[in-house]
C-alpha atoms as a PDB file:
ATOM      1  CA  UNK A   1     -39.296  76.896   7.114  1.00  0.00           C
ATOM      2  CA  UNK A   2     -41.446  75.925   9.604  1.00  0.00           C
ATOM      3  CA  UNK A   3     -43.844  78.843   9.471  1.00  0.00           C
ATOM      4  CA  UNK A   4     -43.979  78.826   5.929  1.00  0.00           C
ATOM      5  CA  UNK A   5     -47.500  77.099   5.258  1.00  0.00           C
ATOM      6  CA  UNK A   6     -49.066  79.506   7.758  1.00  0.00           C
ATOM      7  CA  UNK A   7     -47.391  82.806   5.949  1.00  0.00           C
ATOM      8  CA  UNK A   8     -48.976  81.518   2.725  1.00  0.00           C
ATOM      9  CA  UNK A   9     -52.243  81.008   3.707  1.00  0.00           C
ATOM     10  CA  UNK A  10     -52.244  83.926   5.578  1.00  0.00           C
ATOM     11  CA  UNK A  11     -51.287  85.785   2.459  1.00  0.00           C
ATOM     12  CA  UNK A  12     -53.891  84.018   0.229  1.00  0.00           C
ATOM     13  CA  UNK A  13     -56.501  85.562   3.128  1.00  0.00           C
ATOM     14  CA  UNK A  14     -55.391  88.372   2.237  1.00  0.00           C
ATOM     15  CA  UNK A  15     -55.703  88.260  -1.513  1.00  0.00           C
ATOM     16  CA  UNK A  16     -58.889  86.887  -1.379  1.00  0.00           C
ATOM     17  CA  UNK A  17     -60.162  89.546   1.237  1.00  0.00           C
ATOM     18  CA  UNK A  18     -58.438  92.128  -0.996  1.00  0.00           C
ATOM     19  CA  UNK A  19     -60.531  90.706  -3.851  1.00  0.00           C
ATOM     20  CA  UNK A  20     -63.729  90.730  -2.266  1.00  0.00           C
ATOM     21  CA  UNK A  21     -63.341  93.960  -1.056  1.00  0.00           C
ATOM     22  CA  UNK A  22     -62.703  95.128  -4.916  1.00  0.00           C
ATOM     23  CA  UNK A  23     -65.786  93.196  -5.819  1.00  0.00           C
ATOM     24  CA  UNK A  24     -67.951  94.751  -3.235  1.00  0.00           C
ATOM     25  CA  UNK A  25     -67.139  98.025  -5.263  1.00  0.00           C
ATOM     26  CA  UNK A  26     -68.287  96.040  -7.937  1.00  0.00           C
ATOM     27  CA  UNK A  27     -65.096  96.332  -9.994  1.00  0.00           C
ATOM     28  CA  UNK A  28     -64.260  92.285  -9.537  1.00  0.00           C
ATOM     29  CA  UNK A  29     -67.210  89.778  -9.557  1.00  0.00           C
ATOM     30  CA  UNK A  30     -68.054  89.153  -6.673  1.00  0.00           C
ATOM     31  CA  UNK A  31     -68.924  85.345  -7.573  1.00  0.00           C
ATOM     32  CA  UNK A  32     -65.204  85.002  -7.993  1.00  0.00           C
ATOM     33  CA  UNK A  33     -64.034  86.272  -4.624  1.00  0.00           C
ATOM     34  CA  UNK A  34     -66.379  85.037  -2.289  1.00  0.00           C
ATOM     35  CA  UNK A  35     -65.413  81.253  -2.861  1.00  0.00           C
ATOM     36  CA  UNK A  36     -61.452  82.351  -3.257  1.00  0.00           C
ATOM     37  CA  UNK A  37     -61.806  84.030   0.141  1.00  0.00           C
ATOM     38  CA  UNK A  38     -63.935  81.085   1.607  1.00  0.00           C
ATOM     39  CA  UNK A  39     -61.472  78.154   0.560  1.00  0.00           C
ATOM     40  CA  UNK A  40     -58.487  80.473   2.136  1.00  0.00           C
ATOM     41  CA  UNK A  41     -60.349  80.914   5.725  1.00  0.00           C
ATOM     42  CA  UNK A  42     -61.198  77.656   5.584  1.00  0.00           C
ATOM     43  CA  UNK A  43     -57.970  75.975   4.733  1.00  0.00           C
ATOM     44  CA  UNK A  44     -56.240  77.785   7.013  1.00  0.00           C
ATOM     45  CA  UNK A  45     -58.704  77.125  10.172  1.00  0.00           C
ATOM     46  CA  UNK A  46     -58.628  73.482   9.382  1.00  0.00           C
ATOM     47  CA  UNK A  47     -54.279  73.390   8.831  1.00  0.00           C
ATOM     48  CA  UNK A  48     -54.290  75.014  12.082  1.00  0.00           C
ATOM     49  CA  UNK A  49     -56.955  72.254  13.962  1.00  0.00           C
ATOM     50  CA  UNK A  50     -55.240  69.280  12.204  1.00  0.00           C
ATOM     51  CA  UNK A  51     -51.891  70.171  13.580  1.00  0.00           C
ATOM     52  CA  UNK A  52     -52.170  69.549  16.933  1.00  0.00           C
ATOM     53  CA  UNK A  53     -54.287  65.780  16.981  1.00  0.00           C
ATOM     54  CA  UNK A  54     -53.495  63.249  19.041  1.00  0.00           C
ATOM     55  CA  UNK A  55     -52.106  60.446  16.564  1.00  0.00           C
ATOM     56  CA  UNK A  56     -51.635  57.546  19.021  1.00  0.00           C
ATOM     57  CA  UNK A  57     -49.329  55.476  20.615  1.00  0.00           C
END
Protein backbone atom coordinates (compact mmCIF):
# COMPACT_ATOMS: atom_id res chain seq x y z
CA UNK A 1 0.00 0.00 0.00
CA UNK A 2 2.84 1.87 0.47
CA UNK A 3 4.10 1.91 -3.10
CA UNK A 4 0.88 2.58 -4.43
CA UNK A 5 1.13 6.46 -5.27
CA UNK A 6 4.43 5.77 -7.05
CA UNK A 7 2.83 2.71 -9.30
CA UNK A 8 0.16 5.23 -10.34
CA UNK A 9 2.08 7.90 -11.37
CA UNK A 10 4.36 5.80 -12.91
CA UNK A 11 1.52 4.39 -14.93
CA UNK A 12 0.02 7.83 -15.80
CA UNK A 13 3.87 8.43 -17.35
CA UNK A 14 3.22 5.96 -19.20
CA UNK A 15 -0.15 6.85 -20.63
CA UNK A 16 0.80 10.13 -21.27
CA UNK A 17 4.15 9.05 -23.04
CA UNK A 18 2.01 6.47 -24.87
CA UNK A 19 -0.18 9.40 -25.95
CA UNK A 20 2.37 11.59 -27.14
CA UNK A 21 3.98 9.10 -28.94
CA UNK A 22 0.43 8.48 -30.87
CA UNK A 23 0.28 12.19 -31.40
CA UNK A 24 3.70 12.48 -32.83
CA UNK A 25 2.18 10.13 -35.60
CA UNK A 26 -0.27 12.66 -35.68
CA UNK A 27 -3.19 10.35 -34.91
CA UNK A 28 -3.83 12.16 -31.22
CA UNK A 29 -3.33 15.98 -30.93
CA UNK A 30 -0.51 16.57 -29.87
CA UNK A 31 -1.77 19.75 -27.78
CA UNK A 32 -3.49 17.17 -25.65
CA UNK A 33 -0.55 14.97 -24.77
CA UNK A 34 2.16 17.17 -24.26
CA UNK A 35 0.58 18.87 -21.07
CA UNK A 36 -0.93 15.21 -19.90
CA UNK A 37 2.64 13.91 -20.14
CA UNK A 38 4.15 17.15 -18.53
CA UNK A 39 1.78 17.25 -15.35
CA UNK A 40 2.66 13.27 -14.92
CA UNK A 41 6.68 13.87 -14.98
CA UNK A 42 6.22 16.57 -13.01
CA UNK A 43 4.01 15.27 -10.29
CA UNK A 44 5.86 12.46 -9.91
CA UNK A 45 9.48 14.28 -9.61
CA UNK A 46 8.03 16.61 -7.08
CA UNK A 47 6.02 13.41 -4.85
CA UNK A 48 9.33 11.91 -4.92
CA UNK A 49 11.44 15.38 -3.60
CA UNK A 50 8.66 16.19 -1.04
CA UNK A 51 8.96 12.85 0.60
CA UNK A 52 12.02 12.93 2.12
CA UNK A 53 12.06 16.89 3.85
CA UNK A 54 13.20 17.54 6.94
CA UNK A 55 9.90 18.60 8.93
CA UNK A 56 11.45 19.67 12.27
CA UNK A 57 11.73 18.94 15.67
Amino acid sequence: MKNLPVILMILFILFGFSLHILALMKIFPLIISIPLFYIGIFMFLFYLNDRKRFKGF
